[in-house]
N, C-alpha and C. Protein backbone atom coordinates (compact mmCIF):
# COMPACT_ATOMS: atom_id res chain seq x y z
N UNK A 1 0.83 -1.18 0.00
CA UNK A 1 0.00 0.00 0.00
C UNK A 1 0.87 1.24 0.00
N UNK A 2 0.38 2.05 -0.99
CA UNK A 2 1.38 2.94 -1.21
C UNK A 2 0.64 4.41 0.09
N UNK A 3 1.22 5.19 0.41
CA UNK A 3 1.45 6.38 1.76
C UNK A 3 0.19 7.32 1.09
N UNK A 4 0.50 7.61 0.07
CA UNK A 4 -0.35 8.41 -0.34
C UNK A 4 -1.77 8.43 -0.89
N UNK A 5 -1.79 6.95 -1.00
CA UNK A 5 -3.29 6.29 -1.25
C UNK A 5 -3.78 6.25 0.33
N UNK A 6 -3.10 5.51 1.26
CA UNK A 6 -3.40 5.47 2.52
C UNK A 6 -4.03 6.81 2.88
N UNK A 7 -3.65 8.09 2.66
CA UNK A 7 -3.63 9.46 2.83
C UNK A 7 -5.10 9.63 2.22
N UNK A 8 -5.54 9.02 0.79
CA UNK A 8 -6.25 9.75 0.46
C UNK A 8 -7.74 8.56 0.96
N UNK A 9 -7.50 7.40 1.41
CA UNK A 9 -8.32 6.88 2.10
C UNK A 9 -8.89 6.94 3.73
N UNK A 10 -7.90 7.88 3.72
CA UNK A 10 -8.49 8.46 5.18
C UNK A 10 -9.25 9.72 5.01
N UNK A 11 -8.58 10.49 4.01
CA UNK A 11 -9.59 11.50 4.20
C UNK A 11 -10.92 10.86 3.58
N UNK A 12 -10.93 10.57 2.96
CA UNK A 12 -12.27 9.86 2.69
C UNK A 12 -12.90 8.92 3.49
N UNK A 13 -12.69 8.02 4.55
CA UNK A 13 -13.17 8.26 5.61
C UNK A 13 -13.47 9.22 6.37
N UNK A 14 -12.17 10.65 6.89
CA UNK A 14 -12.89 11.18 7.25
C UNK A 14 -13.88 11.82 6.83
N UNK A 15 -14.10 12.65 5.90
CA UNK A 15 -15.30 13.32 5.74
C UNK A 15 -16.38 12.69 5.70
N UNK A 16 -16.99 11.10 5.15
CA UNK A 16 -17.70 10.42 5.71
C UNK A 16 -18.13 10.43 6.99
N UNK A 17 -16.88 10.83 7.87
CA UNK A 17 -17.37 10.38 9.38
C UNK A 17 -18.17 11.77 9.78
N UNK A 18 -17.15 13.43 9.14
CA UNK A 18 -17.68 14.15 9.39
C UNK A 18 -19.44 14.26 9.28
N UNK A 19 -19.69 13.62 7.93
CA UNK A 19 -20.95 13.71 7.12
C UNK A 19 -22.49 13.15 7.84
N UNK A 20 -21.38 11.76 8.70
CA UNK A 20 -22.27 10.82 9.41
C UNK A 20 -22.61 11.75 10.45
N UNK A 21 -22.01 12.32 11.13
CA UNK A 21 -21.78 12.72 12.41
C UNK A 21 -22.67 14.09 12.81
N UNK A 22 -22.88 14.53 11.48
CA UNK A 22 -23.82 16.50 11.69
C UNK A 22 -25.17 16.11 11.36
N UNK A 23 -25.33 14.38 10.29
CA UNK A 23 -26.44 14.36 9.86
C UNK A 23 -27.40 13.72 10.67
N UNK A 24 -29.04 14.23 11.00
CA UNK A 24 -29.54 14.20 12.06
C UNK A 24 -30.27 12.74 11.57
N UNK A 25 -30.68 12.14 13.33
CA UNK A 25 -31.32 10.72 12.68
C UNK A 25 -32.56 11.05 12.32
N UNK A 26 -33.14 9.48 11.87
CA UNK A 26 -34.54 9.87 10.60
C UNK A 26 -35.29 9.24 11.65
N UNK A 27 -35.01 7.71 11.78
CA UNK A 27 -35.96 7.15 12.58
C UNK A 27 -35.45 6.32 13.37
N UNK A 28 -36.01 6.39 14.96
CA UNK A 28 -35.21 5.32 16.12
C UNK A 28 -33.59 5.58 16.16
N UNK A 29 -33.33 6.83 15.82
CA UNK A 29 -31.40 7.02 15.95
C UNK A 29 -31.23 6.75 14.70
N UNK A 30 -31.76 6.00 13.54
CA UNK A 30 -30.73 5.60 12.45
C UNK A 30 -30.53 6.70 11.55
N UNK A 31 -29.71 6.80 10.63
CA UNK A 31 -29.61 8.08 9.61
C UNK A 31 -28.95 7.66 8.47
N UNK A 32 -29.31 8.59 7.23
CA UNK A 32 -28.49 7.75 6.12
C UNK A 32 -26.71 8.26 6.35
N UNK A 33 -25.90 6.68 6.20
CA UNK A 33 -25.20 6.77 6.18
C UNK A 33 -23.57 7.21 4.87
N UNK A 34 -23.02 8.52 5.02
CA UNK A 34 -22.15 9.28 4.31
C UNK A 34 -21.55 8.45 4.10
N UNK A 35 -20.76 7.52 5.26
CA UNK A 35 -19.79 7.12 5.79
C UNK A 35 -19.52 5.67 4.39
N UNK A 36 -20.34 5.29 4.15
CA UNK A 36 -21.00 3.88 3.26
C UNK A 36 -20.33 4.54 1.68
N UNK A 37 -20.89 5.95 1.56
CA UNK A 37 -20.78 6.50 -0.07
C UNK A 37 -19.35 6.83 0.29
N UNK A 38 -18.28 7.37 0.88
CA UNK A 38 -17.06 7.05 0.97
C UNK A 38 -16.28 6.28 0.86
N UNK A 39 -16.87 4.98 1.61
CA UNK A 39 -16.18 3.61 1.34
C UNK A 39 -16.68 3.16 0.13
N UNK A 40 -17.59 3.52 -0.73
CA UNK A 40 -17.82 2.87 -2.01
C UNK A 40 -16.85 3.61 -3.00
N UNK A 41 -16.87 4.99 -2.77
CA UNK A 41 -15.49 5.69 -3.99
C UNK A 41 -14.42 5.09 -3.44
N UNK A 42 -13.59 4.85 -1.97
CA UNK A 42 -12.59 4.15 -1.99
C UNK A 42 -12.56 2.80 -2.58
N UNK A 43 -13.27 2.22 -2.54
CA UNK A 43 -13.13 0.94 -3.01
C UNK A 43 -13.11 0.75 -4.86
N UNK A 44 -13.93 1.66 -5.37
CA UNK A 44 -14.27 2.57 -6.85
C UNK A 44 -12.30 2.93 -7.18
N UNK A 45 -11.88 3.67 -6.72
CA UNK A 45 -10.70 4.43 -6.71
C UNK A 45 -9.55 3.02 -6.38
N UNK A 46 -9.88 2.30 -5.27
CA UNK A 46 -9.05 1.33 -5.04
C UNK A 46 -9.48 -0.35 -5.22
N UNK A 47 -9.60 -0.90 -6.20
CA UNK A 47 -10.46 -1.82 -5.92
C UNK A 47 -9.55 -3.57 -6.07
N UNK A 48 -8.78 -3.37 -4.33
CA UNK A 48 -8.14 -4.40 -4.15
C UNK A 48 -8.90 -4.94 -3.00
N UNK A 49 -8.02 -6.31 -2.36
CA UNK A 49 -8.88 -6.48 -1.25
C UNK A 49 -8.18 -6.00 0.15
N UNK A 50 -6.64 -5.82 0.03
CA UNK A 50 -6.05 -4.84 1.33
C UNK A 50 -7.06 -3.57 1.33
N UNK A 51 -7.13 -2.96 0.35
CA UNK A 51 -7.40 -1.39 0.61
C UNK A 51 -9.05 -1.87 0.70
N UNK A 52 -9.97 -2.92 -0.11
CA UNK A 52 -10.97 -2.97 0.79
C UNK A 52 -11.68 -3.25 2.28
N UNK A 53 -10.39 -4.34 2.58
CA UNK A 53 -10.36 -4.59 3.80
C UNK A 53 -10.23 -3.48 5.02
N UNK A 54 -9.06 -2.32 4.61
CA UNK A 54 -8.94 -1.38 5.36
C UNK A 54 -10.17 -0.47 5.45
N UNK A 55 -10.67 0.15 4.19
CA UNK A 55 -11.60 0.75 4.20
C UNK A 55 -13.24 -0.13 5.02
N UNK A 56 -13.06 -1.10 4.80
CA UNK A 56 -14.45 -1.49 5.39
C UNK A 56 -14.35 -1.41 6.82
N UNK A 57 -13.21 -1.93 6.93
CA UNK A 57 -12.91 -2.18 8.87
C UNK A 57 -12.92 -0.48 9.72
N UNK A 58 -11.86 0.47 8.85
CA UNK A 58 -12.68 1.79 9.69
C UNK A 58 -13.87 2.41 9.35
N UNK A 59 -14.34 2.57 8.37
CA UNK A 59 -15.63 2.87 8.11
C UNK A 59 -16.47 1.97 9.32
N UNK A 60 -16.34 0.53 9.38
CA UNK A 60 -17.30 -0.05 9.71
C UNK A 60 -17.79 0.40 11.65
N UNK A 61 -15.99 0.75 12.02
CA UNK A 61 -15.78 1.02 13.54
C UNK A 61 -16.04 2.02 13.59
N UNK A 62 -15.75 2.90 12.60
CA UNK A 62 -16.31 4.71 13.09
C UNK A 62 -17.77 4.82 13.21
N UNK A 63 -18.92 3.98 11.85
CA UNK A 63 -19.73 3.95 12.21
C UNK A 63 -20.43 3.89 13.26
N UNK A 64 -20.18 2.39 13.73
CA UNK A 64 -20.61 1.80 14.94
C UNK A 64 -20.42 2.87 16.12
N UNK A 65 -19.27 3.36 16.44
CA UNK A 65 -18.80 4.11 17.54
C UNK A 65 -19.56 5.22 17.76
N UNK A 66 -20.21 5.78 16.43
CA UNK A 66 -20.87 7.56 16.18
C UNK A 66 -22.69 6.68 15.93
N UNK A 67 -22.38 5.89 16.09
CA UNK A 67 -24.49 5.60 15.49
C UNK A 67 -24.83 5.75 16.69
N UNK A 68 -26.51 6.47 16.68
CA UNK A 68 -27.40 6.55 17.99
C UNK A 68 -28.05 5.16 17.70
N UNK A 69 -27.99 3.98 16.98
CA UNK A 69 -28.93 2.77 16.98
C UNK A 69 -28.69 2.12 18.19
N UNK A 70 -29.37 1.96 18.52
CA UNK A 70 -29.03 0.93 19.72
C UNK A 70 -28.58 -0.58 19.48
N UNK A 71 -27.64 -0.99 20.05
CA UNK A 71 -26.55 -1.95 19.67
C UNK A 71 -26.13 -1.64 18.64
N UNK A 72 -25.85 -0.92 17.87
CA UNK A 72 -25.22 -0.66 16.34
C UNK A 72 -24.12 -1.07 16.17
N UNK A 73 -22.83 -1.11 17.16
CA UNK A 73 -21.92 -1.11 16.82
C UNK A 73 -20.87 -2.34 16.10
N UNK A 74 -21.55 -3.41 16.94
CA UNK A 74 -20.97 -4.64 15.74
C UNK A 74 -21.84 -4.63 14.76
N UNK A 75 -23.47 -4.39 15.06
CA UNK A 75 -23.79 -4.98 13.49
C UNK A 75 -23.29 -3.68 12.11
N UNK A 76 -22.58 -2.85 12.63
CA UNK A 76 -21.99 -1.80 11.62
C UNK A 76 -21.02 -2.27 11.15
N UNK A 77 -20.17 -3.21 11.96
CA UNK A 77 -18.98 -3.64 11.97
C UNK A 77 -19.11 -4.87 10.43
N UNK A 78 -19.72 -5.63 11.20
CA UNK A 78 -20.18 -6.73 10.30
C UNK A 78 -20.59 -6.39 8.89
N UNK A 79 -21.91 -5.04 8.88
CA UNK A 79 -22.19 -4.86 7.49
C UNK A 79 -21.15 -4.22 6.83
N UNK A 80 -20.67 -3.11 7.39
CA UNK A 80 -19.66 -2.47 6.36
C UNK A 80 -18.82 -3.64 5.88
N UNK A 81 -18.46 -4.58 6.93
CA UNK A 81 -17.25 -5.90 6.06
C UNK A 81 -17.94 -6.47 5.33
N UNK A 82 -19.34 -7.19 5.07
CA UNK A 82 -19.62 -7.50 4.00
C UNK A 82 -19.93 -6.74 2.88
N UNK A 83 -20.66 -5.59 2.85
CA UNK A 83 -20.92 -5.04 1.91
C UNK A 83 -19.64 -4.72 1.62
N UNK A 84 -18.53 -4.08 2.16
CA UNK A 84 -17.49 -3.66 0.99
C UNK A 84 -16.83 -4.79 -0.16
N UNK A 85 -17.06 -6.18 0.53
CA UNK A 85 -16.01 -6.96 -0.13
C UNK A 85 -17.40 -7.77 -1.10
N UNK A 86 -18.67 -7.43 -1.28
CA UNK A 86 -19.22 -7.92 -2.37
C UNK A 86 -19.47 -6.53 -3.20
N UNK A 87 -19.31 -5.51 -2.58
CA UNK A 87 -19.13 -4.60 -3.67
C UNK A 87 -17.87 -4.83 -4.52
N UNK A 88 -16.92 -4.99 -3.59
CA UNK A 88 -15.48 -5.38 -4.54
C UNK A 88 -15.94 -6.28 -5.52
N UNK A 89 -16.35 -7.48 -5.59
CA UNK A 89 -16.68 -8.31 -6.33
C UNK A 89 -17.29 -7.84 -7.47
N UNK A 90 -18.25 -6.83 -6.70
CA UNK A 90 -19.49 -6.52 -8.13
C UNK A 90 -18.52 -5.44 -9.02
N UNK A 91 -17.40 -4.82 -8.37
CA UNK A 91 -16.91 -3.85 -9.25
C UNK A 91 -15.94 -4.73 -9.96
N UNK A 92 -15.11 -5.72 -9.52
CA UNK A 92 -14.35 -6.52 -10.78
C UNK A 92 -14.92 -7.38 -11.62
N UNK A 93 -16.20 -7.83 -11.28
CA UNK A 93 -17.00 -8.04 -12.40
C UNK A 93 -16.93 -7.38 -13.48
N UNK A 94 -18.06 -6.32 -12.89
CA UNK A 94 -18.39 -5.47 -13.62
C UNK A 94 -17.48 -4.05 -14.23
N UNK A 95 -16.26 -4.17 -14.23
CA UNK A 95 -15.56 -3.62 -14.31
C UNK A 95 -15.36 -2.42 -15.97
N UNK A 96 -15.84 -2.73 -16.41
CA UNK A 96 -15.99 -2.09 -18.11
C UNK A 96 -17.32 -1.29 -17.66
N UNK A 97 -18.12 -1.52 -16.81
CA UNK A 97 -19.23 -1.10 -17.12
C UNK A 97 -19.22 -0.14 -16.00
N UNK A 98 -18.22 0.08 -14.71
CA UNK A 98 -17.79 0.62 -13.73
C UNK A 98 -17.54 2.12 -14.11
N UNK A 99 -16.81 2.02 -15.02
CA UNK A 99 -16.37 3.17 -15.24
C UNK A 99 -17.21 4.11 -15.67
N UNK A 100 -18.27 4.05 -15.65
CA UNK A 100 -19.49 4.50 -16.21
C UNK A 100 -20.20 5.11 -15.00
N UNK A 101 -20.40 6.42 -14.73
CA UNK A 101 -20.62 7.30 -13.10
C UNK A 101 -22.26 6.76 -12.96
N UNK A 102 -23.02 6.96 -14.21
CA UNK A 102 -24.43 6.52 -13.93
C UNK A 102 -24.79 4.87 -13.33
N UNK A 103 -23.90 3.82 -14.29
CA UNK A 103 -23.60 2.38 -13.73
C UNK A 103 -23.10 2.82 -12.10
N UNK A 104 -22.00 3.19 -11.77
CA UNK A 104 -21.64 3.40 -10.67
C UNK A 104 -22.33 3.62 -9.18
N UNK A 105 -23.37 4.68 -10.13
CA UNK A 105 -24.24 5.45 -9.08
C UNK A 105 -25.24 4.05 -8.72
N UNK A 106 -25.95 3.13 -9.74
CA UNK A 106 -26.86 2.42 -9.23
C UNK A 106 -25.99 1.27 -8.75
N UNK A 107 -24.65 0.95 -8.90
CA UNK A 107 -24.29 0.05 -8.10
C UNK A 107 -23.87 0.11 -6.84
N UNK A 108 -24.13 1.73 -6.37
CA UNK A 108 -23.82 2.24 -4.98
C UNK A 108 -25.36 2.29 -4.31
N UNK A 109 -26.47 2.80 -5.07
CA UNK A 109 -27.64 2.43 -4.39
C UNK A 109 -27.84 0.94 -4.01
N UNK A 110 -27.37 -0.01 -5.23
CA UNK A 110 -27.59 -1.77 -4.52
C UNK A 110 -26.75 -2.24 -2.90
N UNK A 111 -25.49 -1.51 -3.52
CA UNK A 111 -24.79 -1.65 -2.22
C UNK A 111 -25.26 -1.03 -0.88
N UNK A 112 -26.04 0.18 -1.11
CA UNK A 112 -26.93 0.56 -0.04
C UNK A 112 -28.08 -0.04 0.53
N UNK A 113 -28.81 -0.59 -0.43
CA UNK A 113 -29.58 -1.90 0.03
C UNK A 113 -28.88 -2.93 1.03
N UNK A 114 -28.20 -3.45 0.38
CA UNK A 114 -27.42 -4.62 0.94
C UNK A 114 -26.79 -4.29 2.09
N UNK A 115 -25.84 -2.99 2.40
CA UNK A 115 -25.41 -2.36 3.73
C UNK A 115 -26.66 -2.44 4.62
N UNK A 116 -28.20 -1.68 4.06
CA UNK A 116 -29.00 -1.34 5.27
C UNK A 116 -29.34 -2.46 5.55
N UNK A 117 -29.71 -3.79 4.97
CA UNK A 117 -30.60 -4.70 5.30
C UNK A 117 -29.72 -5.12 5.80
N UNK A 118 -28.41 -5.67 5.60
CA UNK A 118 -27.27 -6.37 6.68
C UNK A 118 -27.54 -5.91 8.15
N UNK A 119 -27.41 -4.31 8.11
CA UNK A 119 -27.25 -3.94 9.62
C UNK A 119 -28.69 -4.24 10.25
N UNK A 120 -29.38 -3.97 9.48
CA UNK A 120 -31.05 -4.28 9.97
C UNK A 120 -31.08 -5.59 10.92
N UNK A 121 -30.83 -6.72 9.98
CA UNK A 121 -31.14 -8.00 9.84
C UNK A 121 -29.84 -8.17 11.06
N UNK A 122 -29.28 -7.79 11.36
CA UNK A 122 -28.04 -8.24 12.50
C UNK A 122 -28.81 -7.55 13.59
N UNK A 123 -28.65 -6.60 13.79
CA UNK A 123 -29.21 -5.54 14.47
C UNK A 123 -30.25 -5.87 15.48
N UNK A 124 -31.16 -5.67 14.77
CA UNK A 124 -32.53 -6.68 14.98
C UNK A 124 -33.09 -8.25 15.78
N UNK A 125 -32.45 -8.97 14.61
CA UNK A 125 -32.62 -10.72 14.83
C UNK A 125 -31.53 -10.84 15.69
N UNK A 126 -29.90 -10.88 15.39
CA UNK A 126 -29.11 -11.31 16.29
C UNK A 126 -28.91 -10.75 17.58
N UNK A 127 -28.83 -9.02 17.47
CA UNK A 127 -28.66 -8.93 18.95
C UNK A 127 -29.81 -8.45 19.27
N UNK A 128 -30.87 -8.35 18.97
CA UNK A 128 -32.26 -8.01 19.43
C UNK A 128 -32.65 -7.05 20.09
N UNK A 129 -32.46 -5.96 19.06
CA UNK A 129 -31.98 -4.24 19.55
C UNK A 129 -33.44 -4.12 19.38
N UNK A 130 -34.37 -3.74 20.53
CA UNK A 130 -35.87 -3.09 20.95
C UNK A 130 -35.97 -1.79 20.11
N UNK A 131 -36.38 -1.22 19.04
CA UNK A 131 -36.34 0.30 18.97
C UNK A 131 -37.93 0.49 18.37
N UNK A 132 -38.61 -0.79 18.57
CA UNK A 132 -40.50 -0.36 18.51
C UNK A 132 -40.80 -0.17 17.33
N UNK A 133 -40.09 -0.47 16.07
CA UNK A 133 -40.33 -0.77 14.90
C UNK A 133 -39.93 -2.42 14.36
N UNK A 134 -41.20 -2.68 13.36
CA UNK A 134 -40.77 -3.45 12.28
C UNK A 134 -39.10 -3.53 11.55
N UNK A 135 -38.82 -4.63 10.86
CA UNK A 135 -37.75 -4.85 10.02
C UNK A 135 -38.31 -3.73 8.83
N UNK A 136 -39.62 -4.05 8.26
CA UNK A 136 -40.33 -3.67 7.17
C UNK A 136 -40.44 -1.76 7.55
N UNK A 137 -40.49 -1.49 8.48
CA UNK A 137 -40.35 0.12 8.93
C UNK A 137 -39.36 0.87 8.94
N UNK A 138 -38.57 -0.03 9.49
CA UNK A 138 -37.19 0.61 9.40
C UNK A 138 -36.60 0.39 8.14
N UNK A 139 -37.06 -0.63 7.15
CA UNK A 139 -36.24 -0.87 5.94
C UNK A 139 -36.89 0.62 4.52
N UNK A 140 -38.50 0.88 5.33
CA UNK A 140 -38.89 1.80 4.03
C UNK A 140 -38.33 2.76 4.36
N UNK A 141 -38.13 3.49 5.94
CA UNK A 141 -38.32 4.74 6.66
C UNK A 141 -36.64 5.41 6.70
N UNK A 142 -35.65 4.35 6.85
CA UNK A 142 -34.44 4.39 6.42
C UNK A 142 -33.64 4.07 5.44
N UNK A 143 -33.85 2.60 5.31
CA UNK A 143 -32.54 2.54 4.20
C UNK A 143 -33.25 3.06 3.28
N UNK A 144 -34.32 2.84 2.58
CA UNK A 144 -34.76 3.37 1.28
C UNK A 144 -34.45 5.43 0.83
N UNK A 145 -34.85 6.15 1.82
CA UNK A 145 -34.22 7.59 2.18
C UNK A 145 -32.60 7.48 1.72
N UNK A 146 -31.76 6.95 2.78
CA UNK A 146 -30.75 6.52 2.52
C UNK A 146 -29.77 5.87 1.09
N UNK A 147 -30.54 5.24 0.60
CA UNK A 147 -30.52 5.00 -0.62
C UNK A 147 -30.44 6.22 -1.50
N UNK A 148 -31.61 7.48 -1.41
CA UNK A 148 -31.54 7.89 -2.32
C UNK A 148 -30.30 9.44 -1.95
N UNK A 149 -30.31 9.40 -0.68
CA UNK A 149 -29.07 10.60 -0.59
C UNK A 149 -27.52 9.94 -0.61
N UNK A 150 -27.51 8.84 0.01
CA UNK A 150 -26.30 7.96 -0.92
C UNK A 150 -26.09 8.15 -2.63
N UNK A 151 -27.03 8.02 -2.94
CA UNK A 151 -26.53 8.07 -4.60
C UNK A 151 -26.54 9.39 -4.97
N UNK A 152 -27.58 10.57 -4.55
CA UNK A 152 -27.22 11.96 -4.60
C UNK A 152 -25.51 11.98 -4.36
N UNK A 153 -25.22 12.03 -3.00
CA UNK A 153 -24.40 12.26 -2.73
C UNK A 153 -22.94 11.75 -3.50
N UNK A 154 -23.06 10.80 -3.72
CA UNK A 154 -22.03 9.94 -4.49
C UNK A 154 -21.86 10.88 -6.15
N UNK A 155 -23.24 11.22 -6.97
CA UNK A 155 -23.23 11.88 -8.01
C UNK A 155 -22.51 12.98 -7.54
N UNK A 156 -22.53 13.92 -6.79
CA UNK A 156 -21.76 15.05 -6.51
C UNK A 156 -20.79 14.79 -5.91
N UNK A 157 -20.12 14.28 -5.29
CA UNK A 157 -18.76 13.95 -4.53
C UNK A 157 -17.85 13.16 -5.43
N UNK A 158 -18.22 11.69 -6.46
CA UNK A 158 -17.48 11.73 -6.96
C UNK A 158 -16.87 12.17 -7.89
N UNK A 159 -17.18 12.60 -9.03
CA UNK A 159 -16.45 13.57 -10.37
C UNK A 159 -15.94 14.35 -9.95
N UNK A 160 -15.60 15.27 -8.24
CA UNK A 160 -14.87 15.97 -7.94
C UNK A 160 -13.68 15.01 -7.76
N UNK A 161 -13.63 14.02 -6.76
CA UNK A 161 -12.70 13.54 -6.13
C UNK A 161 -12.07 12.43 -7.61
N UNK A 162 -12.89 12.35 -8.44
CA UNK A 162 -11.86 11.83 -10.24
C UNK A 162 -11.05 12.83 -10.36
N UNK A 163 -11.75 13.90 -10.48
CA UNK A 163 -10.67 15.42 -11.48
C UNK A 163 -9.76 15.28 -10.26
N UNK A 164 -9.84 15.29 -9.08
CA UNK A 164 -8.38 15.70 -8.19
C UNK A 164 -7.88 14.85 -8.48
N UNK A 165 -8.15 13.47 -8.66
CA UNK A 165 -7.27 12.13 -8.41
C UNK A 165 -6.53 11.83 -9.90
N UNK A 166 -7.04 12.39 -11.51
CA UNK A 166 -6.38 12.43 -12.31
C UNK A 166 -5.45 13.74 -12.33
N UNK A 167 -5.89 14.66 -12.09
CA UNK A 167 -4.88 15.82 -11.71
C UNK A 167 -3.40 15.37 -10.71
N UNK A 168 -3.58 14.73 -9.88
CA UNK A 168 -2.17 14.39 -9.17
C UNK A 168 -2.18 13.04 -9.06
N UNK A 169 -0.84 13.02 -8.38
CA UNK A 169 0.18 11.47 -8.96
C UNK A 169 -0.35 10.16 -8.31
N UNK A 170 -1.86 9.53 -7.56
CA UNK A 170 -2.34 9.25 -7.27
C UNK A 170 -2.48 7.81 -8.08
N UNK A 171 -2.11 6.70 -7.31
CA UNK A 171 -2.31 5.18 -8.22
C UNK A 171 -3.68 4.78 -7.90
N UNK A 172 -4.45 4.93 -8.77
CA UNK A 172 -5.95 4.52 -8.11
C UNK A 172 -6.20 3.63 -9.47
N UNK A 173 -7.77 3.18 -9.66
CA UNK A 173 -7.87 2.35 -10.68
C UNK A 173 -8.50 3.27 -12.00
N UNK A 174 -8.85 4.62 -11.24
CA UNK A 174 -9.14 5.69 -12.34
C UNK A 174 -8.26 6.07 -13.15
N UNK A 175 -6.74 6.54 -12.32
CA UNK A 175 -6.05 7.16 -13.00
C UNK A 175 -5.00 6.21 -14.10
N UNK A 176 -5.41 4.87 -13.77
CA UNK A 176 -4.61 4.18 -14.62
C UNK A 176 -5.98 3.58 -15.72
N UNK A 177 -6.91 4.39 -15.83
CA UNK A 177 -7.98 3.72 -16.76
C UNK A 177 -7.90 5.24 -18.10
């Protein structure tokens, strides 16, 4: 792992964390999570499995640490690690078709699916977090919201963070495409 990728995967965590952290919850503490559309351009920008691994594991702990959900914090843990490393998958698949910001954008809304219902479905069933809603309530009332300011957000955040990353000396999978 090269210093300066490391560099630019933190700030992209942080501002995720910043993003997570001002934005107010929707329902029962939960809120759509920034933190998720960060780790999807890192993984977009870096798409190995060290740098996914890294990125999922702090994303997944900052989450957990900053969520008002009650018990959140492993099942944040847990979803961010799966969802990053089948997003990895879906982006070397799909890799020709990646490069494509609109493809991109709806493969960051699926991955938002798959993030919310992970944490849901852990959350919930395994550690049996009380917050007086349905699976089915919390899945329309959040992740679906979530979903759609994730992919907002992702449309405006990433084509900035391309132009910086082809502008300087940055080994990502953009700048060598």
């Amino acid at each position: 792992m090269n210093t300066k990728n490391l560099v630019l995967m933190a700030l992209l965590v942080g501002v995720g964390t910043a993003l997570y952290v001002v934005t107010p919850g929707m329902v029962n503490g939960m809120k759509p999570d920034f933190m998720l559309t960060m780790m999807f351009i890192g993984i977009l920008l870096f798409p190995t499995v060290k740098e996914t691994f890294l990125l999922s594991l702090s994303t997944g702990v900052l989450s957990g640490l900053f969520t008002t959900f009650p018990a959140g914090l492993v099942p944040n843990i847990i979803d961010k690690a799966v969802t990053g490393f089948v997003f990895l998958v879906a982006v070397i698949i799909l890799k020709k078709v990646v490069s494509n910001i609109a493809m991109s954008a709806v493969l960051v809304g699926l991955g938002t699916v798959l993030s919310g219902s992970i944490f849901l479905s852990v959350a919930l069933f395994v550690f049996g977090a009380n917050v007086g809603q349905t699976f089915a309530m919390l899945f329309v009332g959040v992740v679906l919201p979530a979903v759609a300011f994730n992919v907002v957000a992702f449309m405006i955040i990433y084509p900035i963070v391309t132009k910086l990353v082809k502008r300087s000396k940055f080994n990502t999978a953009i700048s060598q495409a």
